[in-house]
C-alpha atoms as a PDB file:
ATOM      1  CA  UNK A   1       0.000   0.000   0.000  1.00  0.00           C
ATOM      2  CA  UNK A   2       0.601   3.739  -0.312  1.00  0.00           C
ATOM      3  CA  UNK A   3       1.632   5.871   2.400  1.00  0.00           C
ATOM      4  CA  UNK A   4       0.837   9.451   2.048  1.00  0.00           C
ATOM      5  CA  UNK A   5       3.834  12.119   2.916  1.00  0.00           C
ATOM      6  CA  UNK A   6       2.920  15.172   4.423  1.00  0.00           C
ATOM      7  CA  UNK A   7       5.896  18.212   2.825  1.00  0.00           C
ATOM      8  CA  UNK A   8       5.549  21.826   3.694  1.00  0.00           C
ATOM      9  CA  UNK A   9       7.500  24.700   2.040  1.00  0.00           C
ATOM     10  CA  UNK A  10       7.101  28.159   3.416  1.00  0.00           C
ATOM     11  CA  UNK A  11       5.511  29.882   0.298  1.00  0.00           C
ATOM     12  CA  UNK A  12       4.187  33.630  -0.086  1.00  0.00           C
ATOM     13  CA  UNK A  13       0.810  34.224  -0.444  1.00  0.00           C
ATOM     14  CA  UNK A  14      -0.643  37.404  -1.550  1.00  0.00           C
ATOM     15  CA  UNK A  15      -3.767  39.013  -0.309  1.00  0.00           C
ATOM     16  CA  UNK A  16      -6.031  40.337  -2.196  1.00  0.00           C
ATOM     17  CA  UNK A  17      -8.305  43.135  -1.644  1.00  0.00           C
ATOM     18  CA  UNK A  18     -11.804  43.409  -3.127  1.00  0.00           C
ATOM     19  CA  UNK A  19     -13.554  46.278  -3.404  1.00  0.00           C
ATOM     20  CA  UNK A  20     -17.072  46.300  -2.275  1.00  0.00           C
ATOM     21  CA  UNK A  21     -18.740  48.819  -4.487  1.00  0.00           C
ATOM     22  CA  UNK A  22     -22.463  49.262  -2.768  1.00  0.00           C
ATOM     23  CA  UNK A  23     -23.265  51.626  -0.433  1.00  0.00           C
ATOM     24  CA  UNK A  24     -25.397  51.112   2.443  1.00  0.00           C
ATOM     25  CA  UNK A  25     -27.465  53.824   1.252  1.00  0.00           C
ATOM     26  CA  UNK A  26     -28.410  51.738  -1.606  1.00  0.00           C
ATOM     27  CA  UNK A  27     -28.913  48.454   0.578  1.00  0.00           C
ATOM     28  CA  UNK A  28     -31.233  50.446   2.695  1.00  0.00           C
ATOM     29  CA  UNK A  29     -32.997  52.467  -0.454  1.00  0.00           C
ATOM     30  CA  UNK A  30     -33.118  48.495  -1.776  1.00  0.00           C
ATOM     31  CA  UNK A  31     -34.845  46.478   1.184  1.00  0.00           C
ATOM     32  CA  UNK A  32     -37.020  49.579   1.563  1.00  0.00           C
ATOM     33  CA  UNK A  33     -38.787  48.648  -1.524  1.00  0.00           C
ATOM     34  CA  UNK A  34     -39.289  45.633  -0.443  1.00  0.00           C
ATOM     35  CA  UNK A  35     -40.574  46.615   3.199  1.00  0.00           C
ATOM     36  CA  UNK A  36     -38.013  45.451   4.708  1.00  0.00           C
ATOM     37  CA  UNK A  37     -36.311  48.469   7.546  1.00  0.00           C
ATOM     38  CA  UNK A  38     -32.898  47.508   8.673  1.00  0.00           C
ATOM     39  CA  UNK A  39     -33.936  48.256  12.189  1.00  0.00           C
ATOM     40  CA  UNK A  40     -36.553  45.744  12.105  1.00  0.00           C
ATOM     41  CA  UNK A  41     -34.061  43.114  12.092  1.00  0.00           C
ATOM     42  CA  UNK A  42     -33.529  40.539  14.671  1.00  0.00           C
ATOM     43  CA  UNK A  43     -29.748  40.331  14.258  1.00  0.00           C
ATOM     44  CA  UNK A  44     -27.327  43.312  13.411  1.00  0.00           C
ATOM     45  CA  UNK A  45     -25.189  43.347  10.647  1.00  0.00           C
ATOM     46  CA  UNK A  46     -23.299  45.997   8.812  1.00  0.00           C
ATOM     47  CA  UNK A  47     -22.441  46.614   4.983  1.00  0.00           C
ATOM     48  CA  UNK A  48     -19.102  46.638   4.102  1.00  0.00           C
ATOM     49  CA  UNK A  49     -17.722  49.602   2.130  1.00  0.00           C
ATOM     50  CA  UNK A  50     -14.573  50.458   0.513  1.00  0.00           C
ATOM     51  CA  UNK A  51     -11.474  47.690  -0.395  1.00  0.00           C
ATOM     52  CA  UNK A  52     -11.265  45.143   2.269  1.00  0.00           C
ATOM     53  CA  UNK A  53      -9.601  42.161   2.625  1.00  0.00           C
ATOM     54  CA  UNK A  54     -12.361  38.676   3.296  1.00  0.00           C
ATOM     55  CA  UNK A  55     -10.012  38.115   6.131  1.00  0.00           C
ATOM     56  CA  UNK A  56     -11.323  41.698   7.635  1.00  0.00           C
ATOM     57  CA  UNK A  57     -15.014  40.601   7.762  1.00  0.00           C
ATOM     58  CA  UNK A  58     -16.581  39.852  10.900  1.00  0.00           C
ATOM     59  CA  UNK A  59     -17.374  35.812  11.211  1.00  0.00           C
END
């Protein structure tokens, strides 16, 4: 039988940034259509803005 090797190599790893391009204004002006008030909701959350990393996101 095989056995499996485990290697590892220090190797750089870039991070990318990706710009998030809507504005909460527009989320809001969005769900408003549909009735839907951002203070009516039963958990917070906030809308990311600007060039961000995934890694900067709250889990």
């Amino acid at each position: 039988s095989e056995h499996s090797q485990r290697r590892e190599a220090n190797v750089p790893v870039e991070v990318n940034y990706y710009a998030y391009t809507t504005k909460y204004g527009q989320i809001s002006h969005h769900l408003a259509i549909r009735g839907i008030q951002i203070s009516k909701f039963a958990y917070s959350f906030f809308v990311v803005e600007g060039s961000r990393r995934l890694s900067d996101t709250k889990g």
